[in-house]
N, C-alpha and C. Protein backbone atom coordinates (compact mmCIF):
# COMPACT_ATOMS: atom_id res chain seq x y z
N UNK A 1 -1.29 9.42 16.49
CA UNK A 1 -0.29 9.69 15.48
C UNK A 1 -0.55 11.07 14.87
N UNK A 2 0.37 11.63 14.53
CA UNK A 2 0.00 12.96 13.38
C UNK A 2 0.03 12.64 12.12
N UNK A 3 -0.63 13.86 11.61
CA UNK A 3 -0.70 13.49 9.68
C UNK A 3 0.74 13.10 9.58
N UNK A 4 1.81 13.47 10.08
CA UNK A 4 3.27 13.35 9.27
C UNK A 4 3.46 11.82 9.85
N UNK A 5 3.05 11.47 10.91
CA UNK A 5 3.24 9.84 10.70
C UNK A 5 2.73 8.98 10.17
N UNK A 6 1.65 9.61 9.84
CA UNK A 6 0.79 8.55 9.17
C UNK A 6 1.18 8.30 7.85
N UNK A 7 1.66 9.91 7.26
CA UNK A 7 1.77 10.07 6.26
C UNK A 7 3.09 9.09 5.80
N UNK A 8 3.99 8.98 6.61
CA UNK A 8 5.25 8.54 6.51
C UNK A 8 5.08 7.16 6.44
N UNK A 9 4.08 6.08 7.72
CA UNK A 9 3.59 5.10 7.32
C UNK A 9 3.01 4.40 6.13
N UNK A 10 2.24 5.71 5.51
CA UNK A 10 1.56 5.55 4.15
C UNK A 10 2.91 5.12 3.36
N UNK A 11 3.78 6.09 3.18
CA UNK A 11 4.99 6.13 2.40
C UNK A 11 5.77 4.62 2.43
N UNK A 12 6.15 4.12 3.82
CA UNK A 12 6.94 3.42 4.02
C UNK A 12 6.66 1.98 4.14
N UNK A 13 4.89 2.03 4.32
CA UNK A 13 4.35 0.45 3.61
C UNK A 13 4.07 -0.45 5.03
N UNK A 14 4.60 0.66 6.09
CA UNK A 14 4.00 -0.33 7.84
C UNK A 14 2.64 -0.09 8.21
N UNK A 15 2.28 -1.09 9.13
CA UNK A 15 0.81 -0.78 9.54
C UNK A 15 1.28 -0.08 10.55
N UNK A 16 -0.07 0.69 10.45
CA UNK A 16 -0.18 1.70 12.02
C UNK A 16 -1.63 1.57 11.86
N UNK A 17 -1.80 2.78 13.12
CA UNK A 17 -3.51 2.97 13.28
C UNK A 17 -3.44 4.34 13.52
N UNK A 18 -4.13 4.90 13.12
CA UNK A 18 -4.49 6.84 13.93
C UNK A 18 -5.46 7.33 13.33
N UNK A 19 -5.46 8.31 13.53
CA UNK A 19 -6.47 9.62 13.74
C UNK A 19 -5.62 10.93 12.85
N UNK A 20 -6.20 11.07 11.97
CA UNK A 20 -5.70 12.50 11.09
C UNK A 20 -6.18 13.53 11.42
N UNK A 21 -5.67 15.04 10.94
CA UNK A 21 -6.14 16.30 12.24
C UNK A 21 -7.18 16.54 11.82
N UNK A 22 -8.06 15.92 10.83
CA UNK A 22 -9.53 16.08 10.26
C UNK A 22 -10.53 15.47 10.75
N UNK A 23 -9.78 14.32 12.18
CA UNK A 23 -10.63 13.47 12.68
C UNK A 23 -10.98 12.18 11.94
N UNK A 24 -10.41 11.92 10.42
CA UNK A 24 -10.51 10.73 10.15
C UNK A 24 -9.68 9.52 10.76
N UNK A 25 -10.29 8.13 10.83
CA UNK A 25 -9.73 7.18 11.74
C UNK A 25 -9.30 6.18 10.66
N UNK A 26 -7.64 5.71 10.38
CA UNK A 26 -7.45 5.16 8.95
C UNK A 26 -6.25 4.29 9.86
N UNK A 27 -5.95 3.19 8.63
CA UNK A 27 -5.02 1.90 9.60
C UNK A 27 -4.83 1.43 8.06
N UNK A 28 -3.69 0.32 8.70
CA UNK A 28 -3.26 -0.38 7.47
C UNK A 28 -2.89 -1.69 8.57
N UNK A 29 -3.12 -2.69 8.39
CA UNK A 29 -3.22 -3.46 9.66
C UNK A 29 -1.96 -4.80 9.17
N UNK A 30 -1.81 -5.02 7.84
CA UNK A 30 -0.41 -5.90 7.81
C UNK A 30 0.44 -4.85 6.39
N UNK A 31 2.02 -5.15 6.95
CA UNK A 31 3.25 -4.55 5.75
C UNK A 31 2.33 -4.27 4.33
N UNK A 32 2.62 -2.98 3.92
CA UNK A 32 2.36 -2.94 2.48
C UNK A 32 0.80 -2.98 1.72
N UNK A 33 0.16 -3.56 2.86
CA UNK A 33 -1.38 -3.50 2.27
C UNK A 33 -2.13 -2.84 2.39
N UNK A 34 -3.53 -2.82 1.90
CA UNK A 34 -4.38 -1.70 1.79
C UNK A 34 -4.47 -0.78 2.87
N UNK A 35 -4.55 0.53 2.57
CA UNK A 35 -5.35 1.59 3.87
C UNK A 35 -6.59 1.51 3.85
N UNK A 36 -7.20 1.60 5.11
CA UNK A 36 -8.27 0.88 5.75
C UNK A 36 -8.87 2.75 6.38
N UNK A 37 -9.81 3.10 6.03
CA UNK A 37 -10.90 4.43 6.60
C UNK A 37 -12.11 3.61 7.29
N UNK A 38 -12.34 4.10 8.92
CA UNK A 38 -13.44 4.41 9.48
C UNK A 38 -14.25 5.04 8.54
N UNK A 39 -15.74 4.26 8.45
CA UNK A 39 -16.51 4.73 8.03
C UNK A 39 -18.41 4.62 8.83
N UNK A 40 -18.92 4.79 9.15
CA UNK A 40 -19.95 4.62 9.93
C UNK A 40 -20.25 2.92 10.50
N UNK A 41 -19.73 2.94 11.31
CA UNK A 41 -19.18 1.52 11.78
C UNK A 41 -18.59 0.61 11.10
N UNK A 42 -17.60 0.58 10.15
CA UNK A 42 -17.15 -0.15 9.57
C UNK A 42 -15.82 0.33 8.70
N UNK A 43 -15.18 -0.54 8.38
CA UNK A 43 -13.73 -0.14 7.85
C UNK A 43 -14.01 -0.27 6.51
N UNK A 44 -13.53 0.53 5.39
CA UNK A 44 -13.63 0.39 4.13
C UNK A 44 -12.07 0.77 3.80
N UNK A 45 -11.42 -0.08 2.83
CA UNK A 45 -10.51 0.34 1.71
C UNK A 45 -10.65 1.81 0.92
N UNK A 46 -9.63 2.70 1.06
CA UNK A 46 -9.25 3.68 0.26
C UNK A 46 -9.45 3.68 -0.89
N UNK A 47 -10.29 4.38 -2.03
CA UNK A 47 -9.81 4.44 -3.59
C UNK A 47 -8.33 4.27 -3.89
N UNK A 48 -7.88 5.00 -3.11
CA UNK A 48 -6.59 5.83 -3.85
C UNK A 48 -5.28 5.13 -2.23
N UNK A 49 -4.11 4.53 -3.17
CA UNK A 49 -3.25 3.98 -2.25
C UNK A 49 -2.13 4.35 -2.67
N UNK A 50 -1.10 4.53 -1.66
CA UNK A 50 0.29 4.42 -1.62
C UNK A 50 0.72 6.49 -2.29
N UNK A 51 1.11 6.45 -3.21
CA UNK A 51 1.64 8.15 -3.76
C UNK A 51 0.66 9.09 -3.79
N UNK A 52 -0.91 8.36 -4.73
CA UNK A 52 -1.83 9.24 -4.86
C UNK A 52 -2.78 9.40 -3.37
N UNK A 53 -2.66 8.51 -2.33
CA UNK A 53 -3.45 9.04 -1.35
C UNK A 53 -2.62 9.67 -0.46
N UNK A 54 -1.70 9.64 -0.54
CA UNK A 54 -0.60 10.99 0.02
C UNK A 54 -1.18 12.13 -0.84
N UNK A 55 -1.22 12.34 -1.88
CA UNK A 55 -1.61 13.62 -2.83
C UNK A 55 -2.77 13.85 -2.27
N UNK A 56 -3.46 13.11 -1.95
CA UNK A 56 -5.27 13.16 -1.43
C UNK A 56 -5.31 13.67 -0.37
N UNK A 57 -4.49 13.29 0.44
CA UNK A 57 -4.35 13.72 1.94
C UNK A 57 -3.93 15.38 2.19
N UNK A 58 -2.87 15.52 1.38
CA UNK A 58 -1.98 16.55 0.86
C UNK A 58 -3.05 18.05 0.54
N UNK A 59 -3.95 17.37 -0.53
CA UNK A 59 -4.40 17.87 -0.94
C UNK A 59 -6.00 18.85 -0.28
N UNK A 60 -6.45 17.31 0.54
CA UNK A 60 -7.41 17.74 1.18
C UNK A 60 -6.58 18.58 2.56
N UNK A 61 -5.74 18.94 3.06
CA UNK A 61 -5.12 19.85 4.15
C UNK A 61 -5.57 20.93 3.30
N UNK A 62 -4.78 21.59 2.17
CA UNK A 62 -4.79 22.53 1.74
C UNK A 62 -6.22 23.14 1.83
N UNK A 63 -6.98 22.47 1.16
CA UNK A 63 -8.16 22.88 0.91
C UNK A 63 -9.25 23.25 2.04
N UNK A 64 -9.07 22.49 3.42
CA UNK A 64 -9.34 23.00 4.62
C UNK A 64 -8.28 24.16 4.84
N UNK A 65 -7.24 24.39 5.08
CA UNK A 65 -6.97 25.54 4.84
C UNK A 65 -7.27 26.85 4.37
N UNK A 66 -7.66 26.77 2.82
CA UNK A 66 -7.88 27.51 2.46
C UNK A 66 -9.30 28.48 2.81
N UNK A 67 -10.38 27.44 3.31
CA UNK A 67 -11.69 27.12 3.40
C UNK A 67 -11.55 28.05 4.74
């Protein structure tokens, strides 16, 4: 998937599964519920869900960018 699908998934509340262009591995596995991050063998829940981890996501592009 690309950030813009995922991102759109995020938005629109479906599960998917992918890979963001940062190499993070994130899923939401049923309608509407938590986002789910790869984390050193194991899946952990997001702080931040639904508007503000779009902003997070958003946010962290830029900042590799800028970097």
């Amino acid at each position: 998937m690309t950030d813009d699908q995922i991102r759109s998934a995020i938005k629109l509340g479906v599960p998917f599964f992918g890979v963001t262009g940062r190499g993070e591995v994130m899923a939401r596995y049923i309608p509407y519920g938590p986002v789910f991050k790869w984390d050193r063998n194991q899946i952990i829940p997001m702080p931040l869900q639904g508007s503000d981890l779009l902003w997070w996501l958003k946010a962290s592009d830029e900042e590799d960018h800028d970097g």
